[in-house]
Protein backbone atom coordinates (compact mmCIF):
# COMPACT_ATOMS: atom_id res chain seq x y z
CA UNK A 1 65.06 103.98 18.57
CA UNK A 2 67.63 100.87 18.01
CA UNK A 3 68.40 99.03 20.27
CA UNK A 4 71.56 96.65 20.62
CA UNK A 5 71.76 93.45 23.52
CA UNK A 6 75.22 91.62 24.47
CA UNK A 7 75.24 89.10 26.48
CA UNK A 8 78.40 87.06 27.15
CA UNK A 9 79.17 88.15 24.00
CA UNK A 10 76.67 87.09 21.89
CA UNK A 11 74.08 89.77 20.09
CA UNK A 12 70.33 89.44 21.22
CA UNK A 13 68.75 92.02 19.20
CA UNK A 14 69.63 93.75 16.18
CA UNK A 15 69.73 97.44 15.58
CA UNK A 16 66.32 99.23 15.05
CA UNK A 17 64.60 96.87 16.99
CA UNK A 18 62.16 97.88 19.99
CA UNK A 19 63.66 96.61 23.19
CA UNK A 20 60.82 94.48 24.68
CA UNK A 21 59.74 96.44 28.39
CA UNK A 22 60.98 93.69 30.26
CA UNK A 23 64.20 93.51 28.54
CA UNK A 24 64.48 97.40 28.68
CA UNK A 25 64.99 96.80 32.33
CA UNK A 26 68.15 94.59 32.54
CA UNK A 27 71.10 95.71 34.54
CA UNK A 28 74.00 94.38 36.39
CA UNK A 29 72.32 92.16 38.88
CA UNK A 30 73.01 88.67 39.87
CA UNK A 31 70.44 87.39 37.86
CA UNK A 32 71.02 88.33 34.47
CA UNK A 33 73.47 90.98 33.41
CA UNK A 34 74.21 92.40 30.16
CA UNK A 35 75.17 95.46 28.23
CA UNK A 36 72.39 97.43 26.80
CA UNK A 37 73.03 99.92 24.01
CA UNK A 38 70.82 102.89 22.18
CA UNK A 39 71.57 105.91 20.54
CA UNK A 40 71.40 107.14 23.94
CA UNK A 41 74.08 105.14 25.17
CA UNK A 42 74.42 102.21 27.61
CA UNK A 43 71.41 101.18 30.64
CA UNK A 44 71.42 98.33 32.44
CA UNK A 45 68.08 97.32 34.28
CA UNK A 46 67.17 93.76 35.39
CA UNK A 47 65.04 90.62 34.83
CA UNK A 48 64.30 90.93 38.19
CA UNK A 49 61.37 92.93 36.87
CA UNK A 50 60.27 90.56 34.97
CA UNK A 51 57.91 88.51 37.87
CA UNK A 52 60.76 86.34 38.12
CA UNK A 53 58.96 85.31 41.40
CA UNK A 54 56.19 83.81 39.38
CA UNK A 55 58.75 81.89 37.78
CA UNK A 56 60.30 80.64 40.86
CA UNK A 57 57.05 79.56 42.13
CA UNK A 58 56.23 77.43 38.84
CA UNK A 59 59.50 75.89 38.23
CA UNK A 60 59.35 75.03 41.82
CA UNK A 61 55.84 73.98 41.60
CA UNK A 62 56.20 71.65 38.90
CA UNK A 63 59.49 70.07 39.99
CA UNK A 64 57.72 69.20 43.21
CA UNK A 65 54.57 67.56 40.75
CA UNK A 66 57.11 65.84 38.52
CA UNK A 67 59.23 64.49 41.81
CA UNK A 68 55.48 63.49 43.43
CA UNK A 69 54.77 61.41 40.19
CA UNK A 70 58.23 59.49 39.89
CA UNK A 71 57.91 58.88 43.60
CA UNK A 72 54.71 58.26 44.58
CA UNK A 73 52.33 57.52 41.23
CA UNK A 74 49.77 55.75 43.23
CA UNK A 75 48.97 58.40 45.57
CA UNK A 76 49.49 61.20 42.53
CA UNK A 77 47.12 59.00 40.33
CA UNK A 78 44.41 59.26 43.52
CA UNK A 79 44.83 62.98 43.49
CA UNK A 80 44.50 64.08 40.14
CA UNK A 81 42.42 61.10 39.32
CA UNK A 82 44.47 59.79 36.39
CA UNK A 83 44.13 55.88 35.63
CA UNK A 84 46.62 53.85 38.20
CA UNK A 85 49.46 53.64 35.46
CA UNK A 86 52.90 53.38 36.87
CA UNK A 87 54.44 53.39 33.77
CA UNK A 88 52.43 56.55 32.42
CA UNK A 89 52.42 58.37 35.76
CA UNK A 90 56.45 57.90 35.78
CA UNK A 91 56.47 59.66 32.07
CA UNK A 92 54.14 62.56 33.48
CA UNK A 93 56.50 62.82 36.37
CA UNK A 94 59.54 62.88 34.15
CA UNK A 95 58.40 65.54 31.83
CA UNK A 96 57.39 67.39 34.71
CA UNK A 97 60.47 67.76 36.40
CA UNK A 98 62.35 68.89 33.11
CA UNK A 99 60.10 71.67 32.54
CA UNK A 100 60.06 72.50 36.13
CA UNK A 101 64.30 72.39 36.09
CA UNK A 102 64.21 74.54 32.97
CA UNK A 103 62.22 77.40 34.62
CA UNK A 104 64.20 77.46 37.35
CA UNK A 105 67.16 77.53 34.88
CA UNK A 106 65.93 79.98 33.13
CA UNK A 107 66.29 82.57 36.12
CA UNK A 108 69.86 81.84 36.35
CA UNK A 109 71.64 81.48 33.02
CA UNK A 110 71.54 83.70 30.07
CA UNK A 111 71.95 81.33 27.34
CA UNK A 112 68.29 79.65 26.17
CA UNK A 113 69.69 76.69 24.77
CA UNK A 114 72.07 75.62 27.35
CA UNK A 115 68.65 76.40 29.75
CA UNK A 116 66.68 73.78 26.87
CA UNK A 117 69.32 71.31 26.83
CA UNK A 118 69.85 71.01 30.79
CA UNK A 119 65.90 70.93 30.88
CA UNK A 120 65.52 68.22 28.44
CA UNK A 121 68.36 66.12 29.83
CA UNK A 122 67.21 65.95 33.34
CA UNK A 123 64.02 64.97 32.18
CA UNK A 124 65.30 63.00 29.54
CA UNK A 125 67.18 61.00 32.69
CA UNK A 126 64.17 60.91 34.99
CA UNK A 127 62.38 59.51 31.82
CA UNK A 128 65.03 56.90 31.09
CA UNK A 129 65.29 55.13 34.70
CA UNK A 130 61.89 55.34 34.83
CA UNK A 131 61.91 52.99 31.85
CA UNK A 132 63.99 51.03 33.29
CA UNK A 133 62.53 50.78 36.09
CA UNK A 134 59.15 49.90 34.25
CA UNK A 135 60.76 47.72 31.82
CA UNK A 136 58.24 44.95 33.32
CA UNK A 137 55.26 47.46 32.85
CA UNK A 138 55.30 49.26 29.89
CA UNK A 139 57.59 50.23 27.05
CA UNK A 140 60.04 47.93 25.23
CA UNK A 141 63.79 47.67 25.52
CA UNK A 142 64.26 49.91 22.03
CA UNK A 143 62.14 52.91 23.42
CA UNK A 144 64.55 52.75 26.65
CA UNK A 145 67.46 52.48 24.24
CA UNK A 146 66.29 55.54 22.31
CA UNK A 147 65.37 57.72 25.65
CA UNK A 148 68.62 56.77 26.58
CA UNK A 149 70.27 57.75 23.06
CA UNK A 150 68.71 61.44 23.15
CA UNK A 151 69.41 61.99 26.18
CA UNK A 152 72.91 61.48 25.65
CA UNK A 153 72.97 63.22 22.64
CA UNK A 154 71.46 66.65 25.01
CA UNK A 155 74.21 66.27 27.66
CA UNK A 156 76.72 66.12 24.79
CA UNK A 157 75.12 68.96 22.93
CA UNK A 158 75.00 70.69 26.28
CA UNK A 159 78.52 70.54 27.47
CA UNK A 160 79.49 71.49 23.77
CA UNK A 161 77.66 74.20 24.39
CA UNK A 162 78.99 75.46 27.60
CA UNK A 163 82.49 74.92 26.63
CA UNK A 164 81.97 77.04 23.75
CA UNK A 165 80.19 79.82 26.17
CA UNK A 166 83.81 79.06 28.07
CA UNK A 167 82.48 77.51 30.46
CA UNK A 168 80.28 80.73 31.96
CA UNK A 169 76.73 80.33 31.83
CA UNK A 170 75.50 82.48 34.57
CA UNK A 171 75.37 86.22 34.82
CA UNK A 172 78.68 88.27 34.04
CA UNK A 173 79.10 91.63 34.90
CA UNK A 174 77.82 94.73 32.90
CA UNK A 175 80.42 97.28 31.71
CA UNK A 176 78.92 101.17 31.60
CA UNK A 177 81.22 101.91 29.19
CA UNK A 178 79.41 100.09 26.44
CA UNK A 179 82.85 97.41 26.17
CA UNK A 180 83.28 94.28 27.32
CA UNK A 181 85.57 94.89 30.74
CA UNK A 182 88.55 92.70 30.69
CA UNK A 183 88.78 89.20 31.86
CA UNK A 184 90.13 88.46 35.17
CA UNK A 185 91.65 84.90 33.86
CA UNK A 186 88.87 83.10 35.64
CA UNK A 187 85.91 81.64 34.83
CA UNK A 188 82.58 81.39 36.60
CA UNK A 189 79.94 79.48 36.43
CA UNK A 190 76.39 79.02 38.38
């Protein structure tokens, strides 16, 4: 059986391809919505399904490491033993709290690389003042200059990307019908 995913528009799966079992239960929820069709016509089911608590629990997990570390590296160092490096204990930190932001992302919006480049920016921020911070410590002005530099280049990447998603990059509503249901004029966003 084929299988055919919209969402906001733009085509997850192609024709003839298995639906994954988590995907096969998406639906109208406030989570994630899309249109599913089959030769059967259109479902909707959810991500919901999908453990999304798990999810919650890690992104918030390792946003709450990654804030620890840029806060606190002294007391984060004693904990998980790591050598009493500011400098490197800020980068852990950092990284953390992007991967922990793009989990919880993740949950939220439907578009993956709108979730990677708000992951990697906030990191990519946390990263950068915490080089600047350090700048007595432990990296040299250029590698600040050139966190700095990507990071920009993600949040410009990024809000290219959501204006070209019009500005919606949460869930939109299914349509049974297997069309798109008209637009109200506005626009939403999470």
């Amino acid at each position: 059986m084929g299988w055919n995913i919209e969402v906001v528009g733009a085509r997850v799966g192609e024709p003839g391809t298995p639906l994954p079992a988590c995907e096969a239960e998406i639906a109208a929820t406030p989570a994630v919505a899309a249109v599913v069709t089959s030769e059967r016509g259109v479902s909707s089911g959810s991500y919901e399904a999908c453990d999304s608590g798990d999810w919650r629990t890690l992104g918030v997990l390792t946003v709450v490491v990654g804030v620890w570390a840029l806060v606190s590296p002294q007391g984060f160092s004693e904990v998980v033993n790591f050598p009493p490096d500011r400098n490197f204990v800020h980068d852990v930190g950092a990284f953390q709290l992007g991967i922990g932001v793009t989990l919880l992302l993740a949950l939220i919006w439907v578009d993956a690389f709108i979730v990677a480049l708000a992951g990697y920016a906030v990191g990519g921020i946390a990263h950068t003042v915490s080089h600047v911070i350090d700048h007595d410590i432990g990296g040299s002005p250029i590698q600040t200059v050139a966190i700095g530099v990507l990071t920009a280049m993600a949040l410009v990447a990024l809000v290219a990307r959501w204006q070209h998603l019009q500005w919606v990059v949460g869930a939109v509503a299914a349509s049974r019908r297997g069309t798109w249901p008209r637009s109200t004029g506005r626009r939403r966003s999470c």
